[in-house]
Protein backbone atom coordinates (compact mmCIF):
# COMPACT_ATOMS: atom_id res chain seq x y z
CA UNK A 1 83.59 21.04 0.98
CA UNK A 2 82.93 23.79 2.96
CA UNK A 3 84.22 26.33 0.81
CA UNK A 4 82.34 24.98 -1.86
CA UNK A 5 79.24 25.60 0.40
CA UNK A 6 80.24 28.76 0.76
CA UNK A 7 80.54 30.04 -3.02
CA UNK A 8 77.58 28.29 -4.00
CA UNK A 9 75.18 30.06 -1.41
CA UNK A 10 76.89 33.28 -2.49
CA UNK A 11 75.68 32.35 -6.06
CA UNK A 12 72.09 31.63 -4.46
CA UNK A 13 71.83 34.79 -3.67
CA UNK A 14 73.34 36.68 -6.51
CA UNK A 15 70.65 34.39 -8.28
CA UNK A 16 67.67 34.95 -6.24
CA UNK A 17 68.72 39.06 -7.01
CA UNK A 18 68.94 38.57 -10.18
CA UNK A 19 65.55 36.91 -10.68
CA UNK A 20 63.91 39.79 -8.94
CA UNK A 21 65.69 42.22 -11.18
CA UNK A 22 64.43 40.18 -14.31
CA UNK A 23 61.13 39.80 -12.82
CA UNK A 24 60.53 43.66 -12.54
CA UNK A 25 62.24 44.11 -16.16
CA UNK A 26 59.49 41.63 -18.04
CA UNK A 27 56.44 41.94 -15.23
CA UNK A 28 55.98 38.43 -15.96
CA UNK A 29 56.56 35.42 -14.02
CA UNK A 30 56.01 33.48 -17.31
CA UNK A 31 58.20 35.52 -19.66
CA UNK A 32 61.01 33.52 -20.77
CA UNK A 33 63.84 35.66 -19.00
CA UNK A 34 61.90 35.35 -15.96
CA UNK A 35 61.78 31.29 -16.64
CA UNK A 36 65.30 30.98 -17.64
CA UNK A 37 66.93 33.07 -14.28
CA UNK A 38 63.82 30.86 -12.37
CA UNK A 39 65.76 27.77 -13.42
CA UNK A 40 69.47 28.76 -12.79
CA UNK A 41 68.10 29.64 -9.46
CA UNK A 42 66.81 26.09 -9.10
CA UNK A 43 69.78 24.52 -10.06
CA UNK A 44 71.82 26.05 -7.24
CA UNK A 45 69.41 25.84 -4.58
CA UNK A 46 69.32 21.74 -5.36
CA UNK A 47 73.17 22.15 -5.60
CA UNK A 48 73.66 23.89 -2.20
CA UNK A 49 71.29 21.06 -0.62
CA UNK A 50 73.58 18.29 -2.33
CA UNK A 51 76.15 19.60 -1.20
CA UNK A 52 74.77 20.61 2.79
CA UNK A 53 73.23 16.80 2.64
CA UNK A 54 76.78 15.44 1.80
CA UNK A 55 78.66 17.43 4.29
């Protein structure tokens, strides 16, 4: 499980990048790309916290 910690705070962060990237692209926090990225972001952080809270 801990592994599985591992990869998915590395794909937090290459998330959290990305977003920023995005962000800067569009200027927008309500553009669509900006939305989309904001979401996939989401879903990992609650993802990491499942799996922290079930460790």
């Amino acid at each position: 499980m801990l592994m599985n910690q591992g990869v998915t705070l590395l794909r937090v962060e290459r998330a959290r990048r990305k977003l920023y990237q995005v962000q800067k692209k569009y200027g927008f926090l309500t553009h669509p790309k900006v939305i989309e990225q904001s979401e996939k972001l989401d879903y990992l952080l609650n993802h990491y916290q499942t799996c922290r809270s079930n460790h």
